[in-house]
Protein backbone atom coordinates (compact mmCIF):
# COMPACT_ATOMS: atom_id res chain seq x y z
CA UNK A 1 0.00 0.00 0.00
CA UNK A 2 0.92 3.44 -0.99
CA UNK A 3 1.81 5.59 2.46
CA UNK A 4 0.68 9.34 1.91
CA UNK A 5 1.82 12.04 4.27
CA UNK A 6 -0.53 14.49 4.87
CA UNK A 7 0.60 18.47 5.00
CA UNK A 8 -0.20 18.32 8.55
CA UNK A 9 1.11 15.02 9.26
CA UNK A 10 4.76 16.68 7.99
CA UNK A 11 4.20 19.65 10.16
CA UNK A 12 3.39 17.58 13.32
CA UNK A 13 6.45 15.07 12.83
CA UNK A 14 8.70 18.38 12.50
CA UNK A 15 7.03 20.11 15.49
CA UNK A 16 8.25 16.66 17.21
CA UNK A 17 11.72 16.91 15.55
CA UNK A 18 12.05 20.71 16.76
CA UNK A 19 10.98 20.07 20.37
CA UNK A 20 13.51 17.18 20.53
CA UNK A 21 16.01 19.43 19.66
CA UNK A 22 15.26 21.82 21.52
CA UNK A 23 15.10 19.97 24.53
CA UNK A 24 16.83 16.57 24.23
CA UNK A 25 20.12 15.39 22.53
CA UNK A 26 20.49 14.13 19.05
CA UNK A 27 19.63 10.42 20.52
CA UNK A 28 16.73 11.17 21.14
CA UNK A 29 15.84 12.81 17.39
CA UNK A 30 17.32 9.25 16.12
CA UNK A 31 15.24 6.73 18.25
CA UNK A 32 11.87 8.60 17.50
CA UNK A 33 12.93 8.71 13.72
CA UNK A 34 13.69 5.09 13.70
CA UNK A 35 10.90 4.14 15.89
CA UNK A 36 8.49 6.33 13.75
CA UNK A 37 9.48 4.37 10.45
CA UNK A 38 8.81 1.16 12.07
CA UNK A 39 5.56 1.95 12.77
CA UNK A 40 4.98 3.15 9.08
CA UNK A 41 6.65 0.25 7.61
CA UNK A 42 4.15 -2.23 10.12
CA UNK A 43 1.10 0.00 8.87
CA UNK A 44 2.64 -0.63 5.59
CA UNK A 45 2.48 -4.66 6.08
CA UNK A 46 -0.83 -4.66 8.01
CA UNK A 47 -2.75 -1.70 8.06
CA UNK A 48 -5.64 -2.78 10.63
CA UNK A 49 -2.26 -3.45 13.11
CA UNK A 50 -3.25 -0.55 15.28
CA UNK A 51 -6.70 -0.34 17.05
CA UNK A 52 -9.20 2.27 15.75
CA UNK A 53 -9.64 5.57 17.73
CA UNK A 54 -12.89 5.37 20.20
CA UNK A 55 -14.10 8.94 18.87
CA UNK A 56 -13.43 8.44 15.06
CA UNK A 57 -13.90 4.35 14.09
CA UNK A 58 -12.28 4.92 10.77
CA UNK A 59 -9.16 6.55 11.91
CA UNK A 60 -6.05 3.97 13.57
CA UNK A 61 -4.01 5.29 16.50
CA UNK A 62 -0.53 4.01 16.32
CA UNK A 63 1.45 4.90 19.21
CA UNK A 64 5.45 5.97 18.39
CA UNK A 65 6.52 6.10 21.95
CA UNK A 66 5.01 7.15 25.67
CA UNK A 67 5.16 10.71 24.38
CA UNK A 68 3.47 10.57 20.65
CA UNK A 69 1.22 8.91 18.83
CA UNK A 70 0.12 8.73 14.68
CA UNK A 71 -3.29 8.75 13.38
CA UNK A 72 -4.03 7.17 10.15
CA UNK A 73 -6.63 5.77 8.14
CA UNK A 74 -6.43 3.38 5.48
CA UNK A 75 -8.20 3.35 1.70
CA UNK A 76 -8.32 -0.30 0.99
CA UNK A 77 -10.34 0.35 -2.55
CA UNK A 78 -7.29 2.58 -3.77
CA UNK A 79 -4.25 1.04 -1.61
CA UNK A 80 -3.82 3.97 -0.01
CA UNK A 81 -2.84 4.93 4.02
CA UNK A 82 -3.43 8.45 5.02
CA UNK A 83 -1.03 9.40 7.36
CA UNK A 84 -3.18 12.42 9.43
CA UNK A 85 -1.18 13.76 11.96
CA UNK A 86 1.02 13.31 15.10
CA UNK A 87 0.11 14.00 18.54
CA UNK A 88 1.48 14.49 21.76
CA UNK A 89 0.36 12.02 24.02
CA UNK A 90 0.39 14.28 26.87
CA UNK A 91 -2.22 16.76 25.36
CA UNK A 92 -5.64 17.09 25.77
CA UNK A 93 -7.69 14.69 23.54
CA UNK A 94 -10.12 16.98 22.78
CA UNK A 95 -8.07 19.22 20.85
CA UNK A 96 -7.36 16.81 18.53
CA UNK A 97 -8.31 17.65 14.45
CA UNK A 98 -7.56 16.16 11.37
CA UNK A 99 -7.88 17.72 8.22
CA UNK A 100 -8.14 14.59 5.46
CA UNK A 101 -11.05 12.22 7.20
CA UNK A 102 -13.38 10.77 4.76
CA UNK A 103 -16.08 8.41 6.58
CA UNK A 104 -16.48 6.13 3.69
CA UNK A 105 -12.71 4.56 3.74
C-alpha cells in the first residue's frame, strides 16, 4: 500500500523533531525517527495493526513512543494509508483535528 503524508502530518512530525532538539540530545531525534518508520513500515504490512480511535472508528491510533502517537486511516479500494497527523500524548484529547477524514474509507 501506498503511504501518503498528509501536510499536517509533515508539520506535526517536524514540530516533534524541533521540540527534541530543543530539549533533548540528538539520541533522542534518532530513536523517534527510527521508531516512527517502524511503525509506518508495520502500517505498511498490516494496516488494521493498530486499534481504531474510540471517537473516530475509521481513523487507527498508532502509538510511536510514551510521548506521541500517529493517526491514520487506510483506503483499501485505492491502496492507499493516510497518514493524518502526530500527537502528543500528553495533550488534551479533545483538541485533537484532522484535516483529510473521509467516513467512507
Amino acid at each position: 500500500m501506498e503511504i501518503i503524508w498528509s501536510a499536517k502530518a509533515r508539520i506535526t512530525f517536524f514540530v516533534v523533531l524541533d521540540y527534541l532538539e530543543k530539549n533533548w540530545n540528538k539520541t533522542e531525534i534518532i530513536q523517534f525517527n527510527r521508531k516512527t518508520e517502524l511503525v509506518i513500515q508495520a502500517i505498511k504490512k498490516n494496516p488494521g495493526i493498530f486499534a481504531s480511535s474510540s471517537k473516530h472508528k475509521h481513523i487507527r491510533r498508532a502509538i510511536i513512543d510514551k510521548n506521541n502517537s500517529l493517526y491514520y486511516q487506510v483506503d483499501k479500494k485505492n491502496g492507499k494509508i493516510f497518514l493524518l497527523t502526530f500527537f502528543d500524548n500528553r495533550q488534551n484529547p479533545e483538541s485533537l483535528q484532522f484535516d483529510h477524514i473521509s467516513e467512507g474509507l
